[in-house]
N, C-alpha and C. Protein backbone atom coordinates (compact mmCIF):
# COMPACT_ATOMS: atom_id res chain seq x y z
N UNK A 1 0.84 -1.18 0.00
CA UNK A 1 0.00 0.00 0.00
C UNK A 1 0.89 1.25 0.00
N UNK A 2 0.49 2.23 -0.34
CA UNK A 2 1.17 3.54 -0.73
C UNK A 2 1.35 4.59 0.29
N UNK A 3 2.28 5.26 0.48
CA UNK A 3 2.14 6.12 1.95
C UNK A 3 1.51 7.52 1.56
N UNK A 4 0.39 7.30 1.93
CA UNK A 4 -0.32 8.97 1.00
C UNK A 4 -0.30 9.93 1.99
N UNK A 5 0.52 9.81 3.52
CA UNK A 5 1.14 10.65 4.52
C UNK A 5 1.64 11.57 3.50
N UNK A 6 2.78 11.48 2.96
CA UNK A 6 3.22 12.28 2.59
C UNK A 6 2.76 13.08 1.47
N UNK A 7 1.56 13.21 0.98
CA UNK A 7 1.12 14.34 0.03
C UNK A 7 0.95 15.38 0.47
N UNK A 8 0.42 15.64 1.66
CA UNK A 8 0.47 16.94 2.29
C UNK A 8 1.72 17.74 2.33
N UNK A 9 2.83 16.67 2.42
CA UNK A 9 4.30 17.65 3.02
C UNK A 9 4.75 17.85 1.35
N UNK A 10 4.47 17.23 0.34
CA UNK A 10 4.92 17.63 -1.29
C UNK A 10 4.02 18.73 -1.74
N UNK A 11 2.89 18.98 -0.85
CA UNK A 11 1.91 19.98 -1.70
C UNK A 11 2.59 21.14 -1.04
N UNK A 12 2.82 21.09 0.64
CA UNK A 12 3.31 22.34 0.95
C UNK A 12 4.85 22.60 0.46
N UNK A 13 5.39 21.83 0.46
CA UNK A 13 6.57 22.07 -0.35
C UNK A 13 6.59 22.92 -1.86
N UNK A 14 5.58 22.64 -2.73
CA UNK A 14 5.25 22.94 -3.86
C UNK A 14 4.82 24.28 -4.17
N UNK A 15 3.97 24.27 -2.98
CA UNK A 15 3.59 25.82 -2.40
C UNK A 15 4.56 26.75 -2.39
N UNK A 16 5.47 26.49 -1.60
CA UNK A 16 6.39 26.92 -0.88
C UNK A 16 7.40 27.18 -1.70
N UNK A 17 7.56 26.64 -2.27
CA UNK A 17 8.76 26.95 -3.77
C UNK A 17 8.57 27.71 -4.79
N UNK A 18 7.35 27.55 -5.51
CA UNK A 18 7.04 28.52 -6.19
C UNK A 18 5.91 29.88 -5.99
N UNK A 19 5.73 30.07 -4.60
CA UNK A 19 5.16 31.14 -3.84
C UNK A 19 4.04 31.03 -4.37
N UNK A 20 3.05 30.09 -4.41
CA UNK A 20 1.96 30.05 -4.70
C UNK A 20 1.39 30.74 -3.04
N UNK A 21 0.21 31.02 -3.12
CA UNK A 21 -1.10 31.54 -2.07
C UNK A 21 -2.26 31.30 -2.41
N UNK A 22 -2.73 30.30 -1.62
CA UNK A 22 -4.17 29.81 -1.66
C UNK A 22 -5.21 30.68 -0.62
N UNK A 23 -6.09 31.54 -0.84
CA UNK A 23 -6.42 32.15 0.19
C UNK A 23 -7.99 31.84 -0.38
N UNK A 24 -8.96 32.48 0.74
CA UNK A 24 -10.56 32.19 0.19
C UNK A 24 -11.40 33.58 0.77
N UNK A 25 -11.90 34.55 -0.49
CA UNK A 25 -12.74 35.28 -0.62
C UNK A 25 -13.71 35.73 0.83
N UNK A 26 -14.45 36.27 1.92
CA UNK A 26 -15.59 36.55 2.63
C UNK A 26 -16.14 37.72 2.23
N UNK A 27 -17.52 37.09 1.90
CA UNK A 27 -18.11 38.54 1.66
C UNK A 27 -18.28 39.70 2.66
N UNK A 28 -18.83 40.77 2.26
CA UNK A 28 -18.98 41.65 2.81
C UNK A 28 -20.45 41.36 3.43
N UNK A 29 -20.68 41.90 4.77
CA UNK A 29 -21.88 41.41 5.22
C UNK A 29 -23.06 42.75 4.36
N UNK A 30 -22.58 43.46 3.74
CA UNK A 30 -23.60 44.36 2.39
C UNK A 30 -23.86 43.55 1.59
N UNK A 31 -22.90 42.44 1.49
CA UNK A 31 -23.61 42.08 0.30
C UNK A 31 -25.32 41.48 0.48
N UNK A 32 -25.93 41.43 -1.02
CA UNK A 32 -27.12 40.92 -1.24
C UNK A 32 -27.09 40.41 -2.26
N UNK A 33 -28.73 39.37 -1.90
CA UNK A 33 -28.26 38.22 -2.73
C UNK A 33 -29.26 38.60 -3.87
N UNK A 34 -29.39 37.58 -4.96
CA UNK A 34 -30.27 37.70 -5.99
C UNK A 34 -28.99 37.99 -6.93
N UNK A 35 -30.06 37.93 -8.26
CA UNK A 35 -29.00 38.40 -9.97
C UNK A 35 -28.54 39.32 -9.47
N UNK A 36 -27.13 39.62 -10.42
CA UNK A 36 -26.29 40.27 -10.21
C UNK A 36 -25.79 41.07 -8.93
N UNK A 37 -25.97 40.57 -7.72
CA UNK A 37 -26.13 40.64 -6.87
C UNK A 37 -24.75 41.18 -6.32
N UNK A 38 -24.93 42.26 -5.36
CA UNK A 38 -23.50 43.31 -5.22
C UNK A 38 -22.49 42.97 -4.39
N UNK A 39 -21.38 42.58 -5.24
CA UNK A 39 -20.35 41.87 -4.32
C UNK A 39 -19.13 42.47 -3.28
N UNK A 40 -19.11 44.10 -3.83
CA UNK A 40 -17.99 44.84 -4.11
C UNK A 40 -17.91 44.88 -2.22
N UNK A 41 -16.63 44.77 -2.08
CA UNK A 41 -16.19 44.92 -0.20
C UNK A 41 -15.54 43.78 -0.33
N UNK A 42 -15.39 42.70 -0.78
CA UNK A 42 -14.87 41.71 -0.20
C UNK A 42 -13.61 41.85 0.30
N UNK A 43 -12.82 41.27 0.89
CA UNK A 43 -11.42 41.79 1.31
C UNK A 43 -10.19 40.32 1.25
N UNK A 44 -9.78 40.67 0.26
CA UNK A 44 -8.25 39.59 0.98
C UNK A 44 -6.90 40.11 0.96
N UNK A 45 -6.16 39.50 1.42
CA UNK A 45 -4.85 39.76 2.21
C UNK A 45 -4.37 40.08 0.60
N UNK A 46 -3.89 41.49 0.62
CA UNK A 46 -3.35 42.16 -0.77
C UNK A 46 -4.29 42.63 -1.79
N UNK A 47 -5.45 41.80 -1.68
CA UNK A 47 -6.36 42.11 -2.93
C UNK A 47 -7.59 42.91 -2.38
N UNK A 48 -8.03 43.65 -3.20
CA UNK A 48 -9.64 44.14 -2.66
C UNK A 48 -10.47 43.82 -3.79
N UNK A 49 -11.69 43.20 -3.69
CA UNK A 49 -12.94 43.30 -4.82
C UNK A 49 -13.59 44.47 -4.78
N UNK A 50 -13.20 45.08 -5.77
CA UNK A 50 -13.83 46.93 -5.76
C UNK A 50 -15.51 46.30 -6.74
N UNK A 51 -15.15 45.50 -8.23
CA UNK A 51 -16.31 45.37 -8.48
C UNK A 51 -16.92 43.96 -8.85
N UNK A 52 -17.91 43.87 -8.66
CA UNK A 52 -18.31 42.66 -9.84
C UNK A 52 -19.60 42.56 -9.98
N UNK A 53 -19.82 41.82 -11.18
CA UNK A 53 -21.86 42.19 -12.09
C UNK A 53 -21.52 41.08 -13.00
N UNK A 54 -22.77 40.99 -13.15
CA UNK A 54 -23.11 40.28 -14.04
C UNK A 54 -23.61 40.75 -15.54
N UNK A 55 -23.22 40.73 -16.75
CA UNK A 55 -23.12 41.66 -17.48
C UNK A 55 -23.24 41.01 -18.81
N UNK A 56 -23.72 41.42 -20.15
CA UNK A 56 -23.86 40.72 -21.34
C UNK A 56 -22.85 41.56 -22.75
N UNK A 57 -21.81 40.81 -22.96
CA UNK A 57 -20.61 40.88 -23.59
C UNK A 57 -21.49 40.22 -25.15
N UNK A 58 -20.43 40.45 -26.18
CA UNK A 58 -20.72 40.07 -27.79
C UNK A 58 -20.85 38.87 -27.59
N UNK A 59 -19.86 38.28 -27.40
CA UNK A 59 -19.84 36.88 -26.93
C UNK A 59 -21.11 35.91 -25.98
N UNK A 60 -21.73 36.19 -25.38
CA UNK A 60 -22.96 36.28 -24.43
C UNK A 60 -22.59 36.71 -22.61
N UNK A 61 -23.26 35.88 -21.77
CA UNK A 61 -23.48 36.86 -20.37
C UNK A 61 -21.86 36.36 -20.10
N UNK A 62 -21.50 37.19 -18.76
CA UNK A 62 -19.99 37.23 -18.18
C UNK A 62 -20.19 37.79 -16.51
N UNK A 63 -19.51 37.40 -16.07
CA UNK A 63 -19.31 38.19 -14.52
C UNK A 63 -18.15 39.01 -14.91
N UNK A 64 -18.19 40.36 -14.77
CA UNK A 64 -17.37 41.13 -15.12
C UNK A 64 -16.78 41.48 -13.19
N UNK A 65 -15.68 42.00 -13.55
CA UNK A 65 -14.98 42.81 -12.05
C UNK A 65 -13.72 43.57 -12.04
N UNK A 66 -13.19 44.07 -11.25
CA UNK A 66 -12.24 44.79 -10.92
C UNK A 66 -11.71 44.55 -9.15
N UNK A 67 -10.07 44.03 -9.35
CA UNK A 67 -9.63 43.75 -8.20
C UNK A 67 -8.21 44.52 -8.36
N UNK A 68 -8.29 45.31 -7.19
CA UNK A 68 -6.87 46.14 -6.43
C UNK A 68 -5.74 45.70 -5.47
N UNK A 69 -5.34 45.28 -6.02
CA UNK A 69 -3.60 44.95 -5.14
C UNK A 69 -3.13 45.94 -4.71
N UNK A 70 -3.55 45.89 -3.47
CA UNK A 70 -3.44 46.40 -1.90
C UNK A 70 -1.91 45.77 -1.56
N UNK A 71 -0.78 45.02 -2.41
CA UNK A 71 0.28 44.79 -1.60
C UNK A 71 0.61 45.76 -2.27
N UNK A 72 2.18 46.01 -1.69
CA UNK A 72 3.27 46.75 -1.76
C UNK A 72 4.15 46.07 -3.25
N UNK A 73 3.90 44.63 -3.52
CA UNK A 73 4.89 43.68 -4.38
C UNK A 73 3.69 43.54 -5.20
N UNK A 74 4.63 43.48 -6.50
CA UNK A 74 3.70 43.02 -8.08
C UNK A 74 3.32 41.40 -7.98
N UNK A 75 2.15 41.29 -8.37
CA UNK A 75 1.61 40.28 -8.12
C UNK A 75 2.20 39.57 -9.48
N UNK A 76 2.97 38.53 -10.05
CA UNK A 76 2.66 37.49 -11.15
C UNK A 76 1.73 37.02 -11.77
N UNK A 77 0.67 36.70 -11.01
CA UNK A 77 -0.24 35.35 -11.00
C UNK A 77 -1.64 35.93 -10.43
N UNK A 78 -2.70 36.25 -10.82
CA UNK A 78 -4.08 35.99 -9.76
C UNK A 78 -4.89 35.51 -10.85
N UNK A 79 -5.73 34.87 -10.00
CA UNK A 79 -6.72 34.09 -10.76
C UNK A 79 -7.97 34.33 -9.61
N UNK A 80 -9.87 34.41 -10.17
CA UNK A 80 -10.72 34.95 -9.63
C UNK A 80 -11.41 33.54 -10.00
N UNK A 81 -12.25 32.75 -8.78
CA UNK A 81 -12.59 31.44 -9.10
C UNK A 81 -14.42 32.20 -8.66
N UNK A 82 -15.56 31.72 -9.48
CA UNK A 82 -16.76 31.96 -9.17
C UNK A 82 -17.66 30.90 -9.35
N UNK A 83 -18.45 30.60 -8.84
CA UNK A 83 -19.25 29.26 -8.43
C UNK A 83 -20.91 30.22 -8.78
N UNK A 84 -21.28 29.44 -9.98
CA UNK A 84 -22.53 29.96 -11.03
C UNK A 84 -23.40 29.02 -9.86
N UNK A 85 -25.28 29.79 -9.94
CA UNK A 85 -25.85 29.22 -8.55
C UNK A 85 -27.28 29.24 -9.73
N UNK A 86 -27.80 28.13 -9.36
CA UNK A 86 -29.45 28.19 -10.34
C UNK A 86 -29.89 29.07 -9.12
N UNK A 87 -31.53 29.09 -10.10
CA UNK A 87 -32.70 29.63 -8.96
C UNK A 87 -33.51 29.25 -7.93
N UNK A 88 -32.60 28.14 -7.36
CA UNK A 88 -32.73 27.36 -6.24
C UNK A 88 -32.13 27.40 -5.54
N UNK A 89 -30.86 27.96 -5.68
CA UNK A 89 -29.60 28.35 -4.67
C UNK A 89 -28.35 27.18 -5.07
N UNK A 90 -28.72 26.21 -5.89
CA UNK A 90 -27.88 24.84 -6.14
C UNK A 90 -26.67 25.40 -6.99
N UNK A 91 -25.48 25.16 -6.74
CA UNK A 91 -24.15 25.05 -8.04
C UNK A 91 -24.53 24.37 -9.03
N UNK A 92 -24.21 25.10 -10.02
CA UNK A 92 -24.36 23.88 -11.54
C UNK A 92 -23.24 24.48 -12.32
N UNK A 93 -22.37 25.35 -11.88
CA UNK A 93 -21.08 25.22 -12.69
C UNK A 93 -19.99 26.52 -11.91
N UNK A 94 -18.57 26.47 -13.01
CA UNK A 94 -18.13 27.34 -12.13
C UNK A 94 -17.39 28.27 -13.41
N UNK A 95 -16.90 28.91 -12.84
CA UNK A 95 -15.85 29.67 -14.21
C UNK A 95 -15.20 30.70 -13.27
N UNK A 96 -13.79 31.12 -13.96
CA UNK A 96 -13.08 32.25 -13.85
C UNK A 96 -12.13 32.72 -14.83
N UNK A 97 -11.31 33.91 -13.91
CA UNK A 97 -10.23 34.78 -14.89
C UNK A 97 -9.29 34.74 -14.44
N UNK A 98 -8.13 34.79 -14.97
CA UNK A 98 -6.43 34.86 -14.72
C UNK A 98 -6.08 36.04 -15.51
N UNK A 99 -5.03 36.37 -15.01
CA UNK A 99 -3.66 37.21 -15.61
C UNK A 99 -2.10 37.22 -14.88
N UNK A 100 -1.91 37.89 -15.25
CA UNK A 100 -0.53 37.75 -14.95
C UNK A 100 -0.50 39.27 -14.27
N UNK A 101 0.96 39.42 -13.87
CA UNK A 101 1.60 41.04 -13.62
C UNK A 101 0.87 42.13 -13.35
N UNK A 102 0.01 41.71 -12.14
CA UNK A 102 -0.46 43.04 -11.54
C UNK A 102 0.38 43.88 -10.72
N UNK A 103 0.59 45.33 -11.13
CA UNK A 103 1.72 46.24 -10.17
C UNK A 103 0.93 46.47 -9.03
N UNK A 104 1.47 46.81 -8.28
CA UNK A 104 0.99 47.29 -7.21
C UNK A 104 0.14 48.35 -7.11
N UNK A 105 -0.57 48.60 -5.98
CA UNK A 105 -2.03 49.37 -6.39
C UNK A 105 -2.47 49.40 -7.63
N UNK A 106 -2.33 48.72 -8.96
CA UNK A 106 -3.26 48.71 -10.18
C UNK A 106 -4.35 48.21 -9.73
N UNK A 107 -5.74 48.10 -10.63
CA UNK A 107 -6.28 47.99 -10.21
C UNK A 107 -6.74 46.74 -11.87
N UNK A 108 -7.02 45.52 -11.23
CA UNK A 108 -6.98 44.50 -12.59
C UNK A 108 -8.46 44.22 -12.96
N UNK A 109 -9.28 44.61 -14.07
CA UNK A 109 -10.19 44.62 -14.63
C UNK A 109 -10.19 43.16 -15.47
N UNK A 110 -11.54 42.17 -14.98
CA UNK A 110 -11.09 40.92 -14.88
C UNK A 110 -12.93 40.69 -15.41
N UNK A 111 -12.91 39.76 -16.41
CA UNK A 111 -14.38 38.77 -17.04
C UNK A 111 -14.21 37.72 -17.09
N UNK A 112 -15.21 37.03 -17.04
CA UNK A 112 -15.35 35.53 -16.90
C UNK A 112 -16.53 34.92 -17.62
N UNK A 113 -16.04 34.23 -18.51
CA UNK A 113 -17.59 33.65 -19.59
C UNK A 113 -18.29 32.66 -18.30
N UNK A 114 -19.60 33.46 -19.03
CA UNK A 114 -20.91 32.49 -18.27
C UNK A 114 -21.36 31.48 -18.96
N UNK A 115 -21.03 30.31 -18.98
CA UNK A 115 -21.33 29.21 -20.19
C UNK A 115 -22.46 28.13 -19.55
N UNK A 116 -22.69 28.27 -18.67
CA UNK A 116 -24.03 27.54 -18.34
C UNK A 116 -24.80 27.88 -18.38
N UNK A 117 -26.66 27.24 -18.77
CA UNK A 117 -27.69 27.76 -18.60
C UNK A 117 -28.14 27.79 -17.20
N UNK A 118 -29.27 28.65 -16.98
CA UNK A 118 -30.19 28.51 -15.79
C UNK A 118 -29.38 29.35 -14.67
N UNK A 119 -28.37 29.97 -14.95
CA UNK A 119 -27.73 30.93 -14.05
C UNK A 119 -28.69 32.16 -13.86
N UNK A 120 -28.83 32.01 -12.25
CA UNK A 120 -29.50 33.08 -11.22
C UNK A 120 -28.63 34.08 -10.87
N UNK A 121 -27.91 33.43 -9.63
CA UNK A 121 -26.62 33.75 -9.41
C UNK A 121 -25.29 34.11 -9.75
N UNK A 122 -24.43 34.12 -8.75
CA UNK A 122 -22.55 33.96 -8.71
C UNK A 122 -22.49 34.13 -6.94
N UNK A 123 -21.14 33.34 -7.09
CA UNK A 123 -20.51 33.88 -6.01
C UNK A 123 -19.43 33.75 -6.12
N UNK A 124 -18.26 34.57 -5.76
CA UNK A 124 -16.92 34.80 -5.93
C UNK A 124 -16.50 33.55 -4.65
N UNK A 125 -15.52 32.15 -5.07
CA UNK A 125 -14.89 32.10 -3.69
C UNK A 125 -13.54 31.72 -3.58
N UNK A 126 -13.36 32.26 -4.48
CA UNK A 126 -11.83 32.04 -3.95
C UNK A 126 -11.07 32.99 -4.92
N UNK A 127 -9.74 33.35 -4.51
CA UNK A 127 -8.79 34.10 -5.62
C UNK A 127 -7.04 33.16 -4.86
N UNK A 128 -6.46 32.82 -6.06
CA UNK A 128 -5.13 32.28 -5.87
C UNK A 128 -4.62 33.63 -6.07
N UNK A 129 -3.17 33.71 -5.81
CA UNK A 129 -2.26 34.88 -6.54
C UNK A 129 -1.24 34.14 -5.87
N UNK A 130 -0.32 34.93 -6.93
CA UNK A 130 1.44 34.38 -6.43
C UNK A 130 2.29 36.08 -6.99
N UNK A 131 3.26 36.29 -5.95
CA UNK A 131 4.62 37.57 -6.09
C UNK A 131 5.43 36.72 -6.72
C-alpha cells in the first residue's frame, strides 16, 4: 500500500517553492443576494474586490470585475474562481479569470464567460495569486 502521509508535506513544499497563495474570498456582510447581486467589499490579504456584475458581452453573459492589489509587491499570478448558482440556490457550474503582472495598487479589470444555462446567481470564492 502507498504512503499517502506524505502528500500533504509535497503539496506544501510545492507551495512553498514557487510562492503560490491559496487564500478564500468573505463577503462583505452588504452584500445581497439575488442576480447580479453586489459583491464589491470583499477583502483579501493584498487584494480588494472593488467590483463585480453580471453583465452581457458580444460573446454572451460574463461576470465582469475589478480587483486592487493592496500589496506593496507586483503580483505574477491571480486568478478569480466563481461558483454559477441556479434559482434554487444549487451550483451547476463554475468559471473564472487569470492574468498575470499586476503592479501594485493597479487595479486589474477581470471577465469571466458564463457558459451555463439557468444561471441566477454567482458567487466569488476564492482568488489564488502568487509575487
Amino acid at each position: 500500500m502507498k504512503n499517502w502521509k506524505a502528500i500533504p508535506m509535497v503539496f506544501s513544499a510545492v507551495v512553498f517553492l514557487f510562492g503560490i497563495e491559496l487564500t478564500a474570498c468573505v463577503p462583505s456582510t452588504n452584500a445581497k443576494a439575488g442576480p447580479g447581486a453586489d459583491k464589491v467589499g470583499w477583502v483579501d490579504e493584498g487584494l480588494r474586490i472593488l467590483e463585480v456584475k453580471r453583465a452581457d458581452a458580444e460573446t454572451g453573459p460574463v461576470i465582469r470585475g475589478a480587483v486592487l492589489n493592496t500589496s506593496p509587491r507586483v503580483l505574477s499570478y491571480a486568478e478569480v474562481n466563481i461558483t454559477l448558482i441556479d434559482a434554487i440556490g444549487r451550483p451547476i457550474s463554475t468559471t473564472s479569470a487569470c492574468t498575470t503582472m499586476v503592479e501594485p495598487q493597479a487595479i486589474w479589470k477581470w471577465e469571466a464567460p458564463v457558459y451555463a444555462e439557468g444561471v441566477a446567481d454567482f458567487q466569488v470564492v476564492s482568488v489564488v495569486r502568487r509575487y
